[in-house]
Each structure stands twice: as structure tokens, then as C-alpha cells.
PDB file of N, CA and C in Angstrom:
ATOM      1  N   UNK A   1     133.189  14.152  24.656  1.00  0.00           N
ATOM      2  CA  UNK A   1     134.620  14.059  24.666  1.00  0.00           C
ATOM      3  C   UNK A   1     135.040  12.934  25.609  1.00  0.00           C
ATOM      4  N   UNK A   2     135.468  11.901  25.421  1.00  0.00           N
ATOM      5  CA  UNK A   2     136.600  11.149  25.585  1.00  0.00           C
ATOM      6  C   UNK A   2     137.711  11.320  26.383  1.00  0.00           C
ATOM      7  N   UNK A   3     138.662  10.729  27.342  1.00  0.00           N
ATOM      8  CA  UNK A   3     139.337  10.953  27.724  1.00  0.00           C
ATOM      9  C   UNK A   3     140.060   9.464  27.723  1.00  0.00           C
ATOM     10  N   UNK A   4     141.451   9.999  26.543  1.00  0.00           N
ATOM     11  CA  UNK A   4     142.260   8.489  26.507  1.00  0.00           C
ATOM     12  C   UNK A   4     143.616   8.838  27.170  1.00  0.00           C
ATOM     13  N   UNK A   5     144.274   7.477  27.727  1.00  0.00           N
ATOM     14  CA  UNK A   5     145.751   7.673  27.958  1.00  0.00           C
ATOM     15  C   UNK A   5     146.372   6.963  27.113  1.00  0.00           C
ATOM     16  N   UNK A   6     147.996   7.482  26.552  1.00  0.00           N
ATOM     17  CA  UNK A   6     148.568   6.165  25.751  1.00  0.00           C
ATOM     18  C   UNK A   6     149.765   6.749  26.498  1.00  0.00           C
ATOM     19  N   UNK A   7     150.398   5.811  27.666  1.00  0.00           N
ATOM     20  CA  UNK A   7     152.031   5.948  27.454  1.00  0.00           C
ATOM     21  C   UNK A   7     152.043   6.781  28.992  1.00  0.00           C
ATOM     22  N   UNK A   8     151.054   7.199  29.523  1.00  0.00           N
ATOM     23  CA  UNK A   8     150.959   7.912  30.371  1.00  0.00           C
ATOM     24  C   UNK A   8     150.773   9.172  30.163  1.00  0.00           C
ATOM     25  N   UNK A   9     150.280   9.650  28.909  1.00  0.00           N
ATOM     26  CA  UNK A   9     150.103  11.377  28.060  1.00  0.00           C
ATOM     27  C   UNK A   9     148.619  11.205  28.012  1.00  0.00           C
ATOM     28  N   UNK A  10     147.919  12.205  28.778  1.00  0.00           N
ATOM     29  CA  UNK A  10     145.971  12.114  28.470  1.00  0.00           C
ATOM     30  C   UNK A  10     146.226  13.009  27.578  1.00  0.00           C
ATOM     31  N   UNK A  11     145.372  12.490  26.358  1.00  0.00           N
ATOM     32  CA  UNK A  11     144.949  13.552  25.633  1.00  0.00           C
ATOM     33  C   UNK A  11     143.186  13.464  25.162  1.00  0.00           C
ATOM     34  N   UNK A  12     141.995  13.739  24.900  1.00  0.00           N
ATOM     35  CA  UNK A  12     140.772  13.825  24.362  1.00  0.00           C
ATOM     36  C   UNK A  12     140.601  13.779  23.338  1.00  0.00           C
ATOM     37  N   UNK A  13     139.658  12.801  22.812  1.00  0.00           N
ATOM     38  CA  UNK A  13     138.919  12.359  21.486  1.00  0.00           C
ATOM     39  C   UNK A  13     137.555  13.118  21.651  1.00  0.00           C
ATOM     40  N   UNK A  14     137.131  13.495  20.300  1.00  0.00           N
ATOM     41  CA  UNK A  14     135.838  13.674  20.134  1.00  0.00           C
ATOM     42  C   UNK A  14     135.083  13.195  18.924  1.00  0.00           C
ATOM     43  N   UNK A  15     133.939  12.791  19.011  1.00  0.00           N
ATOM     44  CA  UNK A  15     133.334  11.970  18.061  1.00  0.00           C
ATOM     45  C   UNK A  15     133.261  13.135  16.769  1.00  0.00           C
ATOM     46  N   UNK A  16     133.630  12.689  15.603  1.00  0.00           N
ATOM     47  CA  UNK A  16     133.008  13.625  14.283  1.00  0.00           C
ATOM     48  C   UNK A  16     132.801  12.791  13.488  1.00  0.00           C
ATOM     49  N   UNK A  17     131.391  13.535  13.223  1.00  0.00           N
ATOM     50  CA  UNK A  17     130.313  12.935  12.696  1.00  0.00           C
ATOM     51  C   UNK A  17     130.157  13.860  11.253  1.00  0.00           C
ATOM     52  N   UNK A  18     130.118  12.464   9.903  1.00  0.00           N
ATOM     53  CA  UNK A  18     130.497  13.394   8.796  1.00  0.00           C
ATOM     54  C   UNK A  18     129.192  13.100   7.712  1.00  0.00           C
ATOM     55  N   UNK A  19     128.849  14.268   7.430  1.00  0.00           N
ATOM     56  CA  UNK A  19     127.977  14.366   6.070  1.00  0.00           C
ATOM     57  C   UNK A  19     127.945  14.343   4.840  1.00  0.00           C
ATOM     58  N   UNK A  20     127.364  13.702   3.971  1.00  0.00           N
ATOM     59  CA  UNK A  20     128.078  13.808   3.111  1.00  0.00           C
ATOM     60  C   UNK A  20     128.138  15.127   2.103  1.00  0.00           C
ATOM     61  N   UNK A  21     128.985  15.244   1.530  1.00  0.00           N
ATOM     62  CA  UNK A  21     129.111  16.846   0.392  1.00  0.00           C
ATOM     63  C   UNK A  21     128.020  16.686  -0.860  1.00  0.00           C
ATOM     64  N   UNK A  22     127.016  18.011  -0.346  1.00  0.00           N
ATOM     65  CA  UNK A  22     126.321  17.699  -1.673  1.00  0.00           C
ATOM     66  C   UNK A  22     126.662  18.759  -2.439  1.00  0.00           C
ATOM     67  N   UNK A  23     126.753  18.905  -3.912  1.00  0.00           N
ATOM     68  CA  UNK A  23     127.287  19.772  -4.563  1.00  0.00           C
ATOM     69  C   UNK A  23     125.856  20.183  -5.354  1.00  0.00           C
ATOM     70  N   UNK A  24     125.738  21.815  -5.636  1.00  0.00           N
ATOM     71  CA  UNK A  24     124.575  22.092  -6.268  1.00  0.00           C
ATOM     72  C   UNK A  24     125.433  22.703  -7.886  1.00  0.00           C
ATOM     73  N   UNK A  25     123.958  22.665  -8.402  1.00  0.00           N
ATOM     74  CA  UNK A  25     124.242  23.131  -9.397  1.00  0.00           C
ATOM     75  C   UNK A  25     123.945  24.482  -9.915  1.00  0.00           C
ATOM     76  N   UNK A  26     124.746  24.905 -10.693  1.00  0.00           N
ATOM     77  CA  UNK A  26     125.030  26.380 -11.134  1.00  0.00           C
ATOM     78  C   UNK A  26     124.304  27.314 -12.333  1.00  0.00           C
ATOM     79  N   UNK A  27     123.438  27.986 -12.185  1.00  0.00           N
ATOM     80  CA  UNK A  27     123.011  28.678 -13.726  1.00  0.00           C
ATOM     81  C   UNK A  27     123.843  29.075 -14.629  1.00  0.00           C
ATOM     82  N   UNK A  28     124.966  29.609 -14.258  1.00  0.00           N
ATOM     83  CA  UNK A  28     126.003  30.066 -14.889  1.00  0.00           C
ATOM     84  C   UNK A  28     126.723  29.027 -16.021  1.00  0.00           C
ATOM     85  N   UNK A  29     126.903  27.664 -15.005  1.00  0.00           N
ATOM     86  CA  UNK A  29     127.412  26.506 -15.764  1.00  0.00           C
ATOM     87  C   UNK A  29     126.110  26.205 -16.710  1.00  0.00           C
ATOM     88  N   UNK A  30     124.749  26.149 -16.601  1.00  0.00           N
ATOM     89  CA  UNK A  30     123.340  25.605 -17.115  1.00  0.00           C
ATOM     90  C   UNK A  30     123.955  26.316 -18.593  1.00  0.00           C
ATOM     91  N   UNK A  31     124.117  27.923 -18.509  1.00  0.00           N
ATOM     92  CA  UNK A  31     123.724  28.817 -19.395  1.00  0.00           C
ATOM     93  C   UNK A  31     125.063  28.452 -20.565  1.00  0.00           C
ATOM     94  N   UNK A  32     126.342  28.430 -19.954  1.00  0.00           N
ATOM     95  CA  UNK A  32     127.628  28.417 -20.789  1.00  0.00           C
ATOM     96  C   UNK A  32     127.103  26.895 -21.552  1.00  0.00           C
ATOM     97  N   UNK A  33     126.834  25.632 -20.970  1.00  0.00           N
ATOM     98  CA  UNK A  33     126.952  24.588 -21.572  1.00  0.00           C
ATOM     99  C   UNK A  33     125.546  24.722 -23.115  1.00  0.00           C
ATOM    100  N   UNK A  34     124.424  24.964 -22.546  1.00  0.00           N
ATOM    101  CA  UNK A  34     123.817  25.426 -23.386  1.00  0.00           C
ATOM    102  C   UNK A  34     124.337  26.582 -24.777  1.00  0.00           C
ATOM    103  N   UNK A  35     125.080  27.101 -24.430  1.00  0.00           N
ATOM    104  CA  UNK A  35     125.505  28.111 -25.564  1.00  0.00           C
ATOM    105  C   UNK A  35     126.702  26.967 -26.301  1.00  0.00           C
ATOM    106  N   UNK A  36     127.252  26.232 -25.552  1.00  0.00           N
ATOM    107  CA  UNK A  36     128.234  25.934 -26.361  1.00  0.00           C
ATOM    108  C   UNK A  36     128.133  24.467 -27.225  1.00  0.00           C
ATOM    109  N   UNK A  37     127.135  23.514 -26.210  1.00  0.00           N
ATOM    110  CA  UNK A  37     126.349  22.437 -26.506  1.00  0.00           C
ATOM    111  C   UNK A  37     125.218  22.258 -26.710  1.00  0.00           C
ATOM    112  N   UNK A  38     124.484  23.029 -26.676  1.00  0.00           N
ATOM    113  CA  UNK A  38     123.064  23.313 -27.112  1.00  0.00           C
ATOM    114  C   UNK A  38     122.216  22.580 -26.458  1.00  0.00           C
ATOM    115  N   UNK A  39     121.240  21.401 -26.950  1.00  0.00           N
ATOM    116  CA  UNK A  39     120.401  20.783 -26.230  1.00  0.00           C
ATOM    117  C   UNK A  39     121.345  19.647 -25.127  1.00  0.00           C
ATOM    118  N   UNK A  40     122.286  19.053 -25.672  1.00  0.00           N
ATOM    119  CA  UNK A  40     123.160  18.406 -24.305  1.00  0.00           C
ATOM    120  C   UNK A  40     123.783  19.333 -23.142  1.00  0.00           C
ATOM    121  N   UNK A  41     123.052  20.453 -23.154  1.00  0.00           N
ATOM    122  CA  UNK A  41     123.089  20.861 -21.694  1.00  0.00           C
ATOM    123  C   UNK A  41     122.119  20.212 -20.765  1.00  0.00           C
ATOM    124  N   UNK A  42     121.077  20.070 -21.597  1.00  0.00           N
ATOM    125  CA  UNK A  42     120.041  19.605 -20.460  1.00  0.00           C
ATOM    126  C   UNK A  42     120.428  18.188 -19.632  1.00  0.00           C
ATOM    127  N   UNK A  43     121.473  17.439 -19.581  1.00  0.00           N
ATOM    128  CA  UNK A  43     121.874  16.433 -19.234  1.00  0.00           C
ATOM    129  C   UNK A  43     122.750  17.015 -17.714  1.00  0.00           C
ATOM    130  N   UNK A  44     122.922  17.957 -18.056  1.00  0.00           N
ATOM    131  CA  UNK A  44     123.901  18.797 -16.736  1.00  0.00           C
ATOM    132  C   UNK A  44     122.434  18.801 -15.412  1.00  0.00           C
ATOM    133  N   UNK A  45     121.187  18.803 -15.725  1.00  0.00           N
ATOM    134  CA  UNK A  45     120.143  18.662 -14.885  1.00  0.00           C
ATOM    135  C   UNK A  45     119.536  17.593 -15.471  1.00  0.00           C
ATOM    136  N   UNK A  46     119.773  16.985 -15.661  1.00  0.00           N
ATOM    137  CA  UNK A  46     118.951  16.037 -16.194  1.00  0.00           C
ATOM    138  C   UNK A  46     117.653  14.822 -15.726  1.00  0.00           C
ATOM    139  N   UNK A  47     117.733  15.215 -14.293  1.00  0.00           N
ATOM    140  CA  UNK A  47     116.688  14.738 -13.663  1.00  0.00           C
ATOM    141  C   UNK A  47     115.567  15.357 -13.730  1.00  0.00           C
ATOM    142  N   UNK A  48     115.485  16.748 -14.041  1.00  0.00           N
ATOM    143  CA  UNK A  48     114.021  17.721 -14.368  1.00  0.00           C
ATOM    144  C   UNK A  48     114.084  17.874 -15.838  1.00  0.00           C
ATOM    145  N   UNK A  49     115.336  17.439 -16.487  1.00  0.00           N
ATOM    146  CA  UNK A  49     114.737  17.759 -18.114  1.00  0.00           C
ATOM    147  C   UNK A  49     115.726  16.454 -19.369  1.00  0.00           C
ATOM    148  N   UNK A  50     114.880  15.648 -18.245  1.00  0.00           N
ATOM    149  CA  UNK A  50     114.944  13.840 -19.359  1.00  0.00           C
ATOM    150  C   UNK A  50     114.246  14.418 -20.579  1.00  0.00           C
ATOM    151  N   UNK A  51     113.252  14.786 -20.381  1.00  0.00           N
ATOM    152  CA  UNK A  51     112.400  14.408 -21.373  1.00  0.00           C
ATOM    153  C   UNK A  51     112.488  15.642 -22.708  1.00  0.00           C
ATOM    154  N   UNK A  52     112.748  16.592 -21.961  1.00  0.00           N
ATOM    155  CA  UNK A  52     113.308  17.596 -23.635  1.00  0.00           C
ATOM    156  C   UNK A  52     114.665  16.840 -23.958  1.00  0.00           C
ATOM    157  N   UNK A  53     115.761  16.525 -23.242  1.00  0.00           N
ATOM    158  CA  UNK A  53     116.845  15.860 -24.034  1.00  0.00           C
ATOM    159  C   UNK A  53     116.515  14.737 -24.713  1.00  0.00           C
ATOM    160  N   UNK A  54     115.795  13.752 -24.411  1.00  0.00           N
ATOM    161  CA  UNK A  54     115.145  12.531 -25.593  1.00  0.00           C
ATOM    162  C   UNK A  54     114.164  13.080 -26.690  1.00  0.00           C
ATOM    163  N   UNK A  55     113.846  14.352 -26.564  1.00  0.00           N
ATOM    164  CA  UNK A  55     112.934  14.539 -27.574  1.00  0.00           C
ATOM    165  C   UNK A  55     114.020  15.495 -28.659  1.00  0.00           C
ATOM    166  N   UNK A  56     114.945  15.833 -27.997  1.00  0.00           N
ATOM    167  CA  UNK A  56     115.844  16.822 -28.812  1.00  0.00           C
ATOM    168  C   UNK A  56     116.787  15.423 -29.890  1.00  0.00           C
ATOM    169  N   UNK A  57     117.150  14.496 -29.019  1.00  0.00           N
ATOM    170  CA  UNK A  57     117.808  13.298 -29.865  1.00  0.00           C
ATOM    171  C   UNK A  57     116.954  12.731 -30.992  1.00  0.00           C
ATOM    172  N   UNK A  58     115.845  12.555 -30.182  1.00  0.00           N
ATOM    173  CA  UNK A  58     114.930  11.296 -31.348  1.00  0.00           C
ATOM    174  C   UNK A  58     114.875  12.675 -32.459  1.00  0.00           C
ATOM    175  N   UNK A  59     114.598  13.638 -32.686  1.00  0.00           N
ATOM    176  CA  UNK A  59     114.924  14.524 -33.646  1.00  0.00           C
ATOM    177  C   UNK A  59     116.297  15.088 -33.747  1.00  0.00           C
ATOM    178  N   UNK A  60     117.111  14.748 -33.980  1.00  0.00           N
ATOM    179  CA  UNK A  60     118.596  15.270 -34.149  1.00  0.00           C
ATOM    180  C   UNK A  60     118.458  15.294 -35.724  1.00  0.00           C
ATOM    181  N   UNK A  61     118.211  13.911 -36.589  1.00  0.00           N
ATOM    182  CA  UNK A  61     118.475  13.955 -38.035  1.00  0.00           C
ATOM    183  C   UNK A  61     117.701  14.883 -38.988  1.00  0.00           C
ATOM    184  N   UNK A  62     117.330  15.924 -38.278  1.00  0.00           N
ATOM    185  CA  UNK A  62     116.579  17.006 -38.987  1.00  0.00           C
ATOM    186  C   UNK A  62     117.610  18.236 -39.081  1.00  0.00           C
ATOM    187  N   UNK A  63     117.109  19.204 -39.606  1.00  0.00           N
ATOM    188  CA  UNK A  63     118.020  20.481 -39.336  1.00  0.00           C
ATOM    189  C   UNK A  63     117.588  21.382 -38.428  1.00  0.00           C
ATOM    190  N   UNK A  64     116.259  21.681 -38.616  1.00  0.00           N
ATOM    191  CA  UNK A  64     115.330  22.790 -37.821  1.00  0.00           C
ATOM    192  C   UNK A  64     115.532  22.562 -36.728  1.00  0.00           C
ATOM    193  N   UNK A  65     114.920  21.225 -36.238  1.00  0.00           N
ATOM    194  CA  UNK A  65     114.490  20.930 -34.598  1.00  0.00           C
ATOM    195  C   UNK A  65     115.877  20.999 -33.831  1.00  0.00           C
ATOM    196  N   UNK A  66     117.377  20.688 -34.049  1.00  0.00           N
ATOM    197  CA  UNK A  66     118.119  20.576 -33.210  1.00  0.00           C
ATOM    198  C   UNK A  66     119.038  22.175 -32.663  1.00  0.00           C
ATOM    199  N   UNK A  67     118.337  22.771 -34.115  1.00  0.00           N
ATOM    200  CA  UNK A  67     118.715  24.820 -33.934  1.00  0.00           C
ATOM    201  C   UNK A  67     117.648  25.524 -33.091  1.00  0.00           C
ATOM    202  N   UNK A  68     116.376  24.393 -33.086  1.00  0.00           N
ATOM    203  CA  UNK A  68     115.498  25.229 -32.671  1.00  0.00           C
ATOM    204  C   UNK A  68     115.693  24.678 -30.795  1.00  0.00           C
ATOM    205  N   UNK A  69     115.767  23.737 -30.296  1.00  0.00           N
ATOM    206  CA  UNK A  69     116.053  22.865 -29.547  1.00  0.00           C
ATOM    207  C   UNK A  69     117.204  23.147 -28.522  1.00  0.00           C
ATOM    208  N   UNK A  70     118.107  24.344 -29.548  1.00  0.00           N
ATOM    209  CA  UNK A  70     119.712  24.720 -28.967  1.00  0.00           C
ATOM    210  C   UNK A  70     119.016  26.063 -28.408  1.00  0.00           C
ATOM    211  N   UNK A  71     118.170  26.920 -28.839  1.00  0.00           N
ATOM    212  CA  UNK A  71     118.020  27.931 -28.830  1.00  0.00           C
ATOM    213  C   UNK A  71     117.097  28.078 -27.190  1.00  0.00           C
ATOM    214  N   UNK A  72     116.603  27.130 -27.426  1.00  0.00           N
ATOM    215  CA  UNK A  72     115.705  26.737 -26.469  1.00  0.00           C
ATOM    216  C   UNK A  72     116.059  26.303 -25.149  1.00  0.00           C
ATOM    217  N   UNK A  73     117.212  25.552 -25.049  1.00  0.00           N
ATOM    218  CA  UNK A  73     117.906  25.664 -23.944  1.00  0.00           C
ATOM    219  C   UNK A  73     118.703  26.414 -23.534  1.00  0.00           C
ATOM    220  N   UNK A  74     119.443  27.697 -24.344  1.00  0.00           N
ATOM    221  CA  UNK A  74     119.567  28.273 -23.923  1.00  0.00           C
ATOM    222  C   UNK A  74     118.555  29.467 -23.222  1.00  0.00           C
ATOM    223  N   UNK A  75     117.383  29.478 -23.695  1.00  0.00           N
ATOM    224  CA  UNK A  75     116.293  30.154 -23.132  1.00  0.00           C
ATOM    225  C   UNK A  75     115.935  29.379 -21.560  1.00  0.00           C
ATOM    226  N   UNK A  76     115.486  27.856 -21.734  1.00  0.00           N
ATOM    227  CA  UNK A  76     115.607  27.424 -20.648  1.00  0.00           C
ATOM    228  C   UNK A  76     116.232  27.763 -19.471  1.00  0.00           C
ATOM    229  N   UNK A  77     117.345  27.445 -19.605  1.00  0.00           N
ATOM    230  CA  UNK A  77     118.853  27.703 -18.728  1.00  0.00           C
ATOM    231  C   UNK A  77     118.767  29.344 -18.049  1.00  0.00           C
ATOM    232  N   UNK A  78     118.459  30.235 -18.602  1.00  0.00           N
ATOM    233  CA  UNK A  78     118.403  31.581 -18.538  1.00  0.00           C
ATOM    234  C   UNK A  78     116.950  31.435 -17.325  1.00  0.00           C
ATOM    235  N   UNK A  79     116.266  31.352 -17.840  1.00  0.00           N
ATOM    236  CA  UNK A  79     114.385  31.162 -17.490  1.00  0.00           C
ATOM    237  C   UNK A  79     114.262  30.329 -15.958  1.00  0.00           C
ATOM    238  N   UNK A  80     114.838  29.491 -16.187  1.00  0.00           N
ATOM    239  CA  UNK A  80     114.952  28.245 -15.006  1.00  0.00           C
ATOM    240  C   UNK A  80     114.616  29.174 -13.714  1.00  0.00           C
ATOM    241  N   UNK A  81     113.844  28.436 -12.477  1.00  0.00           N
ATOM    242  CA  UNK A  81     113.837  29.463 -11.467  1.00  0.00           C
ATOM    243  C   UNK A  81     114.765  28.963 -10.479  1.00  0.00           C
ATOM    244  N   UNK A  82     115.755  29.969  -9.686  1.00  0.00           N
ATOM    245  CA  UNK A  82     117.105  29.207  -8.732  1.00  0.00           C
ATOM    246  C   UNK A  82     116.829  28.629  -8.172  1.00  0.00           C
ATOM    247  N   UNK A  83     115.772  28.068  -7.628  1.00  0.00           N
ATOM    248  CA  UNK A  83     115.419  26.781  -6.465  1.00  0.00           C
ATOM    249  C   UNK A  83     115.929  25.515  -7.410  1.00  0.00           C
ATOM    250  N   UNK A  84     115.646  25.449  -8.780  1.00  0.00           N
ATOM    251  CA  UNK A  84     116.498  24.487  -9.465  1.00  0.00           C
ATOM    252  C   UNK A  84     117.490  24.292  -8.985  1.00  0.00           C
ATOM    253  N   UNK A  85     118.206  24.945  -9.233  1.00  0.00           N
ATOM    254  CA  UNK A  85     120.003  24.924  -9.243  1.00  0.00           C
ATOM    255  C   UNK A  85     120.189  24.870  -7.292  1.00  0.00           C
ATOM    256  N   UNK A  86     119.575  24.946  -6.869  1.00  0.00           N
ATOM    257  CA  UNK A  86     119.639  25.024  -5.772  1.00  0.00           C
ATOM    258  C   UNK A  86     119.368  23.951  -4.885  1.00  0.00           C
ATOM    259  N   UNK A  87     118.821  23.678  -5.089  1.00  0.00           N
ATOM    260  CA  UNK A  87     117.781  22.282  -4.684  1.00  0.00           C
ATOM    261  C   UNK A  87     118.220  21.012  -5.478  1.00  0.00           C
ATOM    262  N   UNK A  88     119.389  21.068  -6.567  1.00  0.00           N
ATOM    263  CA  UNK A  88     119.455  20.138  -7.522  1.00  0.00           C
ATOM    264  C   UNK A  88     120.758  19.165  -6.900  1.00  0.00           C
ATOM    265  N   UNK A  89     120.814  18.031  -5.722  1.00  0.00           N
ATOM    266  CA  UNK A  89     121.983  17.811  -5.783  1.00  0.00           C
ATOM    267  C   UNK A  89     121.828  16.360  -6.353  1.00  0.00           C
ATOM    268  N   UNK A  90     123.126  16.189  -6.761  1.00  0.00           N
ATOM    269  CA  UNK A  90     123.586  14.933  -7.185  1.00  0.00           C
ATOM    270  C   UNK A  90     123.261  13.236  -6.089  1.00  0.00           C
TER     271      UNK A  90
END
């Protein structure tokens, strides 16, 4: 602490020191986006699951793989263990 005058009024400064906000991510949000977007949930984490979302695209023009793919992330999303979502910041 500091001790300033202005004007002849002391008043004290103190240094704050700022971190930045990390925001985690949510199963709850994992699970809803998956039900409602299917395999483009996996983009909501998408640093642990690049590689099922490019494999869900490069097969999109099929029928099977992108029902089977939806189903699957929502299994994912459910399955996931919370250190994910926990550990996941931006």
C-alpha cells in the first residue's frame, strides 16, 4: 500500500494485480448442442475432438454416417470424463 496526497487529502493505493478470466466448459452445454446439432457439437471442444468433427464432414454426403455420427456425440458428450469440461479453457 501506497500512500498518496492530492490537494492535501492522504488517501492509499494498492497494487491489483489482474488475471485473466478463464471460462470452462460445460457438459450440460456438450450434451444440449449435441442433441440439437449433432456432430457440430464437437466444435464446442474442439481441441480434443478435431478429428471426429473432420471425419463426421468428409462424410456428411452420405445418409448413415452423419445419423450415426449425431448419435455418437451425443453418446460422447454424455461419456466424456469432467476433467474435460473442466480443464477445457479457451
Amino acid at each position: 500500500m501506497k500512500e498518496k496526497t492530492t490537494s492535501g487529502i492522504k488517501y492509499e493505493t494498492e497494487k491489483i494485480t489482474m488475471t485473466p478470466y478463464k471460462r470452462r466448459k460445460w457438459r450440460s452445454t456438450a450434451i444440449g448442442l449435441a442433441v440439437f446439432f449433432g456432430a457440430f457439437s464437437w466444435l464446442y471442444t474442439y481441441r480434443f475432438n478435431a478429428f471426429k468433427f473432420w471425419i463426421s464432414v468428409a462424410f456428411c454426403w452420405t445418409i448413415i454416417i452423419p445419423i450415426v455420427m449425431g448419435f455418437y456425440a451425443i453418446i460422447d458428450a454424455i461419456m466424456a470424463p469432467e476433467e474435460m469440461f473442466e480443464n477445457y479453457f479457451d
